[in-house]
N, C-alpha and C. Protein backbone atom coordinates (compact mmCIF):
# COMPACT_ATOMS: atom_id res chain seq x y z
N UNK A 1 138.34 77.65 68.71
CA UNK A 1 137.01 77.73 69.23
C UNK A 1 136.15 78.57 68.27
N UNK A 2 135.06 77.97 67.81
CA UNK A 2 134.68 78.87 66.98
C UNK A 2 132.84 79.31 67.60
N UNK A 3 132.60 80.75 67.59
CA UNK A 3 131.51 80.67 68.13
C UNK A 3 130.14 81.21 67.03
N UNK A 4 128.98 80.94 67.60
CA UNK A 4 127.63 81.45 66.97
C UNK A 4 127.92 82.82 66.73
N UNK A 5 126.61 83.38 66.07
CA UNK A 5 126.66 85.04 66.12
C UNK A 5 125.75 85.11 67.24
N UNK A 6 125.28 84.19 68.01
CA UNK A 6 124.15 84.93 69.03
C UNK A 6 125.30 85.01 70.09
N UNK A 7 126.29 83.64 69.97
CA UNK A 7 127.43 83.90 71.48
C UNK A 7 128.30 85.35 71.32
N UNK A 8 128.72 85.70 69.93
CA UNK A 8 129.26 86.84 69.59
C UNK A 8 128.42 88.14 70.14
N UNK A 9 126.97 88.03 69.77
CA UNK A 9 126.20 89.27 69.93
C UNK A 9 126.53 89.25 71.32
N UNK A 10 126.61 88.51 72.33
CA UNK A 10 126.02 88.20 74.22
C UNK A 10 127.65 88.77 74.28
N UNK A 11 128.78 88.34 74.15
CA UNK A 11 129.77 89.19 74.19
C UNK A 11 130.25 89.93 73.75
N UNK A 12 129.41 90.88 73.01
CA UNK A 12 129.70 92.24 72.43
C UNK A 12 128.65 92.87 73.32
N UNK A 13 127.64 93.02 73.01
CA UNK A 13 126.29 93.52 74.22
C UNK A 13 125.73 92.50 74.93
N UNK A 14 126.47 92.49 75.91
CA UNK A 14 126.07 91.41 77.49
C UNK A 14 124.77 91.89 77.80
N UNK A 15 123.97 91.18 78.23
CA UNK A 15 122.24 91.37 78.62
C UNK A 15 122.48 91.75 80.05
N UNK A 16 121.61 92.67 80.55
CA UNK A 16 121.85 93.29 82.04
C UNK A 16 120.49 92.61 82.70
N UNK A 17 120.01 92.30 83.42
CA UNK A 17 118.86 92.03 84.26
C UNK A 17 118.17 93.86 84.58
N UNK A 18 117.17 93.68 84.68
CA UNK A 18 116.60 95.33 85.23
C UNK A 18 116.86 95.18 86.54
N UNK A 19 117.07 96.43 86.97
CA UNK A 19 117.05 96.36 88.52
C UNK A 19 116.31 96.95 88.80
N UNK A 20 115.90 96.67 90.19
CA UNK A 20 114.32 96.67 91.01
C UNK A 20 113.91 98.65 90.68
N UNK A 21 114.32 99.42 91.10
CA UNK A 21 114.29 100.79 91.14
C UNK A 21 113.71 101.35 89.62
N UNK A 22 114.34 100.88 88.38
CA UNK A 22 114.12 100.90 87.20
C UNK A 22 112.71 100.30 87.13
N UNK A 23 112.58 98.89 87.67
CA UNK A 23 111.17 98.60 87.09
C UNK A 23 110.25 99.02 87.65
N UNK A 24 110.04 99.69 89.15
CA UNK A 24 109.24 100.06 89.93
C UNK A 24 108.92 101.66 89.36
N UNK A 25 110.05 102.17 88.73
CA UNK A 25 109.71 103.44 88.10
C UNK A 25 109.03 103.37 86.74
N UNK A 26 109.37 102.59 85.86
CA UNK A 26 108.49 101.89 84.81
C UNK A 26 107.04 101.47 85.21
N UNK A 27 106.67 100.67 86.10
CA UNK A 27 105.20 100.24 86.68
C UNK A 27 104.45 101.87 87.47
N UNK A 28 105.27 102.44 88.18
CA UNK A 28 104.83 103.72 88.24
C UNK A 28 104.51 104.71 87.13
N UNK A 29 105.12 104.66 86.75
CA UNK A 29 104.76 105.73 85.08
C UNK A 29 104.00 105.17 84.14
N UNK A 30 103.59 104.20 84.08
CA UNK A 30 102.48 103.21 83.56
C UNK A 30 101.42 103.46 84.70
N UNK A 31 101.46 103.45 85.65
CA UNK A 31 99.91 103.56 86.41
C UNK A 31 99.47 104.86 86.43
N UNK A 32 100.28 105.88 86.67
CA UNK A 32 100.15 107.07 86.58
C UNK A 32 99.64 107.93 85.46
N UNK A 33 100.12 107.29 84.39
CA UNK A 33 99.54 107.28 82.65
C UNK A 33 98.62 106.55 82.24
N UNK A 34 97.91 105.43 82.73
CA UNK A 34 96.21 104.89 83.37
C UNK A 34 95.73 105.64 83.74
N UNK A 35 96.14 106.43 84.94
CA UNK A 35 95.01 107.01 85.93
C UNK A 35 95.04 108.37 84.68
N UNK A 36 95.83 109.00 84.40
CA UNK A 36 95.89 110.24 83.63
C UNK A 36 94.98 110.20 82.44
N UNK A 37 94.90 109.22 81.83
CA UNK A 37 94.15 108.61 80.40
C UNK A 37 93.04 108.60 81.15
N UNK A 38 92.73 107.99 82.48
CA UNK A 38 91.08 107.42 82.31
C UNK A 38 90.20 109.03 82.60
N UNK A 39 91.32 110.02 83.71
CA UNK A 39 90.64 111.18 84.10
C UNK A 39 90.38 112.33 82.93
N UNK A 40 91.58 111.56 81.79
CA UNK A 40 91.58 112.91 80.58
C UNK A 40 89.93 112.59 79.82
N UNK A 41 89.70 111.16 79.95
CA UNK A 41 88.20 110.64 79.48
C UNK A 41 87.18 111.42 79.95
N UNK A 42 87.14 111.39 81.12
CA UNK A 42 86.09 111.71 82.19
C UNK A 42 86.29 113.49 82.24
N UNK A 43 86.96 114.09 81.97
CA UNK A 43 87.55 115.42 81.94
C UNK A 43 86.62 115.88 80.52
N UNK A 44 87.29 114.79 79.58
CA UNK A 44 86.20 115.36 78.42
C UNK A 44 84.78 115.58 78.25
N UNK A 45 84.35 114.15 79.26
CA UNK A 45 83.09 114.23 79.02
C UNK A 45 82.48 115.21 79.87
N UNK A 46 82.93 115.78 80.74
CA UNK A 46 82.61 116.26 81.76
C UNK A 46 82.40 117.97 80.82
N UNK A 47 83.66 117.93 80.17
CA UNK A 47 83.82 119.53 79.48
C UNK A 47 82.92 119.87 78.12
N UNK A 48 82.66 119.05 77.26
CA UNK A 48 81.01 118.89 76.64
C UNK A 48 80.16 118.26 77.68
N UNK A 49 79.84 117.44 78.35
CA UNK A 49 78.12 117.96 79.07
C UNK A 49 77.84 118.73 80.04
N UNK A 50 79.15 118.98 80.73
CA UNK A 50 79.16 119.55 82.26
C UNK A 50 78.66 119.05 83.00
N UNK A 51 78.04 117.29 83.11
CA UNK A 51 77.67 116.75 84.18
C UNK A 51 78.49 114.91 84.80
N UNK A 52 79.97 115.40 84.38
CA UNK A 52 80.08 113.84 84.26
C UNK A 52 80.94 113.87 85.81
N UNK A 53 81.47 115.16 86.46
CA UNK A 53 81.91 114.66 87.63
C UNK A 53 81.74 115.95 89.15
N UNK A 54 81.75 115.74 89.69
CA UNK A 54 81.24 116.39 90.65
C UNK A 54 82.60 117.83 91.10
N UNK A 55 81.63 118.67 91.76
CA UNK A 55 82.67 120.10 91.52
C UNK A 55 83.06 120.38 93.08
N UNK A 56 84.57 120.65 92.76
CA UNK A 56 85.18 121.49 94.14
C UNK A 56 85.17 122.55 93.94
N UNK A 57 83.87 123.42 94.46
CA UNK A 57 83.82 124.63 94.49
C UNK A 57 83.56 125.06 92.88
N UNK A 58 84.59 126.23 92.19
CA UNK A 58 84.31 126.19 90.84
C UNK A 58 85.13 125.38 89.86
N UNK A 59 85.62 124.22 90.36
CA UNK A 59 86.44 123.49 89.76
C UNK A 59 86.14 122.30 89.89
N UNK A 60 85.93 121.17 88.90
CA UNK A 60 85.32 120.23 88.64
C UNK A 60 86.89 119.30 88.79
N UNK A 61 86.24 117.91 90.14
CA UNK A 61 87.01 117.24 90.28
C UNK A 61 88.20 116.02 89.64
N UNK A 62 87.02 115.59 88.22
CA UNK A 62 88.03 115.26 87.30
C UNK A 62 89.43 116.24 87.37
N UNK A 63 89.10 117.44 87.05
CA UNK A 63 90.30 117.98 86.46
C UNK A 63 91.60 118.26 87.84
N UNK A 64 91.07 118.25 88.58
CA UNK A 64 92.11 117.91 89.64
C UNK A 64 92.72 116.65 90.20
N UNK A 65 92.05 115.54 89.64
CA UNK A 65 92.58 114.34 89.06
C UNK A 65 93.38 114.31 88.27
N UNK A 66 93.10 114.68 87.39
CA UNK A 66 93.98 115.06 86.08
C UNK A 66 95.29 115.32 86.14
N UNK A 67 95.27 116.55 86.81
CA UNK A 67 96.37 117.30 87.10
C UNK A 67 97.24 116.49 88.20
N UNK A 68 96.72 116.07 88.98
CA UNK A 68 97.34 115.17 90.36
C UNK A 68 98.36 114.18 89.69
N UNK A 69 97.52 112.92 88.58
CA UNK A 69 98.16 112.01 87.96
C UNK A 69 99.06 112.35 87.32
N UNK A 70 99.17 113.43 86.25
CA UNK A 70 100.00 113.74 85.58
C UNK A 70 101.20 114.41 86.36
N UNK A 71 101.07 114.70 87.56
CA UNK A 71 102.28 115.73 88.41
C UNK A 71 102.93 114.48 88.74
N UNK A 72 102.21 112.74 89.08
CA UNK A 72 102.33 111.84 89.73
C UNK A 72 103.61 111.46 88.20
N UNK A 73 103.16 111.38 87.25
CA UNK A 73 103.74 110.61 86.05
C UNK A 73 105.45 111.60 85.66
N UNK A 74 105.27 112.91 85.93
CA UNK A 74 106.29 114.19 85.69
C UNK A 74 106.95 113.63 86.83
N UNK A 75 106.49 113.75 88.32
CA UNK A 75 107.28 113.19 89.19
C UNK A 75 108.40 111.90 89.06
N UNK A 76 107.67 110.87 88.88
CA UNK A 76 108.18 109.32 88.39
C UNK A 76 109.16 109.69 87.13
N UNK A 77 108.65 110.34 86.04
CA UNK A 77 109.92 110.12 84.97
C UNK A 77 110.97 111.47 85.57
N UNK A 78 110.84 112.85 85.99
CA UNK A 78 111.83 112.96 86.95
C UNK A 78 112.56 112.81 88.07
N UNK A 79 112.15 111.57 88.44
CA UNK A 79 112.62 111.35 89.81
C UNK A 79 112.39 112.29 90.66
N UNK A 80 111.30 113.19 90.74
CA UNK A 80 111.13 114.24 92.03
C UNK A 80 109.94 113.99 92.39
N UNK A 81 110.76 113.51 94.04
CA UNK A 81 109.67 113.21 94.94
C UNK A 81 108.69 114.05 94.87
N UNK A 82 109.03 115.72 95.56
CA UNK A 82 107.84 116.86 95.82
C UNK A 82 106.88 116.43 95.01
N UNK A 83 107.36 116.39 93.18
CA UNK A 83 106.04 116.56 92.52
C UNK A 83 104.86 115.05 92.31
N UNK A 84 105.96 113.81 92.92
CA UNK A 84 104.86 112.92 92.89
C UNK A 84 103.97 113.08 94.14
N UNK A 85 104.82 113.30 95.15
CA UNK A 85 103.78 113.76 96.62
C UNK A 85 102.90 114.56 96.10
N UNK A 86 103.05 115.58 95.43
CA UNK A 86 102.10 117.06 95.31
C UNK A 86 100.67 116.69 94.42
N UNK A 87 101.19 115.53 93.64
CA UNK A 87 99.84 114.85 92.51
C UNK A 87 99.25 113.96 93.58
N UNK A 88 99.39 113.12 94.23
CA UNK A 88 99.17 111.84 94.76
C UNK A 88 98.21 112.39 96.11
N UNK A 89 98.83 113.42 96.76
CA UNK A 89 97.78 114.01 97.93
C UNK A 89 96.71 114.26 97.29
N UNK A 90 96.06 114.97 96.28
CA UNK A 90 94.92 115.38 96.32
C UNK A 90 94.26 114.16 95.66
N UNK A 91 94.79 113.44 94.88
CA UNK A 91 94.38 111.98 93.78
C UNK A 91 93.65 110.98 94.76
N UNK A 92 94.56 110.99 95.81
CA UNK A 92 94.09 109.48 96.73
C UNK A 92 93.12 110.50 97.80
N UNK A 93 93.18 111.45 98.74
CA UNK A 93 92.08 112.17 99.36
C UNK A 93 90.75 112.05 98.17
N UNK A 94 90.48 112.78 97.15
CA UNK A 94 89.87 112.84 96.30
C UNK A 94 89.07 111.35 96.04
N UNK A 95 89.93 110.29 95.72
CA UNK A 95 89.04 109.35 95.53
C UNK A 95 88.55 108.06 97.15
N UNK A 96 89.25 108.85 98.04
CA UNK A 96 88.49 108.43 99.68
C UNK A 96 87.57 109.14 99.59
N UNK A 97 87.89 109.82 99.23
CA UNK A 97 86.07 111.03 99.85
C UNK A 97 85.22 110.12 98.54
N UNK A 98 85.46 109.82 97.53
CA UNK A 98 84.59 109.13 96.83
C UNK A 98 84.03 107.85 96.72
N UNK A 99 85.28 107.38 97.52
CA UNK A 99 84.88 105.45 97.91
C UNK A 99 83.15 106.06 99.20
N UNK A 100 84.56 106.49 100.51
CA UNK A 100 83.32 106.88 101.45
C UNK A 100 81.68 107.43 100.73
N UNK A 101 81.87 108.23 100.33
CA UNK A 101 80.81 108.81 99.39
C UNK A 101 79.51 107.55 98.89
N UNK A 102 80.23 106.79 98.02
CA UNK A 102 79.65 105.55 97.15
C UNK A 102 79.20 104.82 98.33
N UNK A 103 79.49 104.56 99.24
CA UNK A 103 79.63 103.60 100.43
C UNK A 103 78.28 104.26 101.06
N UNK A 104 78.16 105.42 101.63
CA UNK A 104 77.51 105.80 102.35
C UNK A 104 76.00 106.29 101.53
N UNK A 105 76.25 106.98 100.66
CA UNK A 105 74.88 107.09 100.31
C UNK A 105 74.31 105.66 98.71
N UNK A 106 73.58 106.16 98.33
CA UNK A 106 72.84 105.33 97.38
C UNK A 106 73.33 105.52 96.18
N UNK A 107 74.69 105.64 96.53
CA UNK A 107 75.81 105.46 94.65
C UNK A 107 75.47 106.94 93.94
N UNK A 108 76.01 106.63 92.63
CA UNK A 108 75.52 107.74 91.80
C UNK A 108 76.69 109.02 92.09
N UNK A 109 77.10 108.42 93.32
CA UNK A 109 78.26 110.44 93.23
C UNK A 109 79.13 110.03 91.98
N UNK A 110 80.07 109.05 91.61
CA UNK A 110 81.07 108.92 91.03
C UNK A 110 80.60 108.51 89.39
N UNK A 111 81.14 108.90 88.47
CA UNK A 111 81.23 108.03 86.88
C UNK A 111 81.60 106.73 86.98
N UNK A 112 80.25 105.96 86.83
CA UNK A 112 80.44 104.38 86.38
C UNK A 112 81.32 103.81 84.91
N UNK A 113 81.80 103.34 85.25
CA UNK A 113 82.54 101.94 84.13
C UNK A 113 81.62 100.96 83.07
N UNK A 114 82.05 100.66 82.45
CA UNK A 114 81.08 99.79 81.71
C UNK A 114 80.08 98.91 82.07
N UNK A 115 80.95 98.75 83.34
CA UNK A 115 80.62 97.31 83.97
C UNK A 115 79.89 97.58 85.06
N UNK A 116 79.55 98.35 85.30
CA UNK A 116 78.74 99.30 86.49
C UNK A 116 79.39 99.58 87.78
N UNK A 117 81.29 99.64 87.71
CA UNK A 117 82.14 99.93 88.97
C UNK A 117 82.07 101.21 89.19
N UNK A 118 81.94 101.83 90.58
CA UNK A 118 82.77 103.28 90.02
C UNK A 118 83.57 103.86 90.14
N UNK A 119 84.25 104.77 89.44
CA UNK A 119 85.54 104.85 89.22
C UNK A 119 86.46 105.44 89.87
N UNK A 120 85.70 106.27 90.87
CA UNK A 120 86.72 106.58 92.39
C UNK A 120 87.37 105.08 92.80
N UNK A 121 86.53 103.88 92.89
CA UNK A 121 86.96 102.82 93.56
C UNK A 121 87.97 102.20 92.82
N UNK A 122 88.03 102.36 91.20
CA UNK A 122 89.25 102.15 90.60
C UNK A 122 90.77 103.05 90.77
N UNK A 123 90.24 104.35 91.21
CA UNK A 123 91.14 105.67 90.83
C UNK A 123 91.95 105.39 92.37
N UNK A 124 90.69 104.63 93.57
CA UNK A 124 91.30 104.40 94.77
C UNK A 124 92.44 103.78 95.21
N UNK A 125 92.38 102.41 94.02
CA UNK A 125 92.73 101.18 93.81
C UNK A 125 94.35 101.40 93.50
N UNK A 126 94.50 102.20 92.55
CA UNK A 126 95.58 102.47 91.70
C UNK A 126 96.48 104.05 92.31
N UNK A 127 95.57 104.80 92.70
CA UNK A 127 96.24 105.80 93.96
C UNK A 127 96.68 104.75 95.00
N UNK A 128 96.66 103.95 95.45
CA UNK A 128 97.12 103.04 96.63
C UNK A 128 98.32 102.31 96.63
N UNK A 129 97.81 101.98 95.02
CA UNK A 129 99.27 100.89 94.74
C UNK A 129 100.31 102.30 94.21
N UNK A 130 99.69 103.56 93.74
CA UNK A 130 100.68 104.15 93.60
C UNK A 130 101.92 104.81 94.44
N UNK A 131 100.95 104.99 95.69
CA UNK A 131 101.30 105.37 96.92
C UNK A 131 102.21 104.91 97.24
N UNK A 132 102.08 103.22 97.44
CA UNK A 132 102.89 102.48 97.60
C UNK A 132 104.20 102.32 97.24
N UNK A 133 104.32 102.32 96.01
CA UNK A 133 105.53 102.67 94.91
C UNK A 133 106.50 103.64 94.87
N UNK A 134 104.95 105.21 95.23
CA UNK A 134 106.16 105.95 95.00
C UNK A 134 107.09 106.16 96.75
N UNK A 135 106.01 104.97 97.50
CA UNK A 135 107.03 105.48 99.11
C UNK A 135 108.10 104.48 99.16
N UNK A 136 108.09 102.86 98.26
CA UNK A 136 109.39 102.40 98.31
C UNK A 136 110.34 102.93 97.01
N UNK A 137 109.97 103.64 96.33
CA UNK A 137 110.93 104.35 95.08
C UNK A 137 111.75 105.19 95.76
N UNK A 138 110.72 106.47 96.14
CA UNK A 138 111.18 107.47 96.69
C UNK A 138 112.17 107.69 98.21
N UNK A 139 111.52 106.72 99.02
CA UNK A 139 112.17 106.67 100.14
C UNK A 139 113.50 105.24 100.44
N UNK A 140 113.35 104.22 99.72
CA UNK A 140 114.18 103.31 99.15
C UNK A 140 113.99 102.62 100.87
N UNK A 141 112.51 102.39 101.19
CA UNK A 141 112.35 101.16 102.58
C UNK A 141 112.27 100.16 102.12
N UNK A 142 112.07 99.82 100.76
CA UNK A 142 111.46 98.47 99.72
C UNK A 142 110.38 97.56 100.75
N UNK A 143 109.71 98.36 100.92
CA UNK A 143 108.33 98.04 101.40
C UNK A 143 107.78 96.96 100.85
N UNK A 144 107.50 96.96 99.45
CA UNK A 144 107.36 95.84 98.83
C UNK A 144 107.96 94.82 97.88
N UNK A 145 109.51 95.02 97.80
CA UNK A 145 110.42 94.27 97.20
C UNK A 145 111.16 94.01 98.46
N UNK A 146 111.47 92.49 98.89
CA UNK A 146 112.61 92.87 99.58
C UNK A 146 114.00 92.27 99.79
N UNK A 147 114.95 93.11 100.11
CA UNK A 147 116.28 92.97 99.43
C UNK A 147 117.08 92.77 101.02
């Protein structure tokens, strides 16, 4: 029997399929590193003009975005729940009070997008699906895979 080098390579290193837990932690640490990138944007601009996002108290809400996503992304690549819970509470509160916000008065609370969205309603979007993720990761109900 004589074989290829690709049949040789497949029985020397057999190909594994990903399994669900792996990729859901991969799509998590990718959204989490979105949301972290778009707030480190908005963080900057905010830290040369001082007017790009609105303040909790003496602390300007980008940066508690910031910090939220990135505890969200530390969480996901360590597998610890606490610290994705501990980013994700203030991330998704934070951008409800900003959907509601946009909703209720005549726009303008949040930093618009190119496209004239604003970006609580994206930050909402992606806190939601993160939510999501990290409660079938973390808690293993597969809420949205199901096995």
């Amino acid at each position: 029997m004589v074989l290829r080098t690709s049949e040789l390579a497949l029985r020397k290193y057999p190909t594994r399929p990903m399994n669900k837990p792996r990729f859901q932690r991969l799509v998590l640490l990718s959204l989490a590193l979105f949301g972290a990138w778009s707030a480190a944007q908005i963080s900057y601009v905010h830290f040369t003009t001082s007017e790009a996002c609105p303040k909790l108290g003496p602390l300007p809400a980008c940066y508690v975005v910031l910090a939220g996503y990135l505890a969200m992304a530390g969480g996901g690549w360590r597998r610890s729940k606490a610290w994705f819970w501990i980013g994700w509470i203030p991330v998704f509160l934070l951008a409800s009070v900003g959907v509601l916000a946009e909703i209720v008065s005549d726009g303008a609370v949040c930093p618009q997008t190119a496209g004239g969205i604003p970006k609580c309603f994206v930050s909402f979007a992606v806190a939601a699906l993160l939510g999501a993720l990290g409660w079938n990761l973390f808690n293993r109900t597969h809420l949205l895979v199901g096995e």
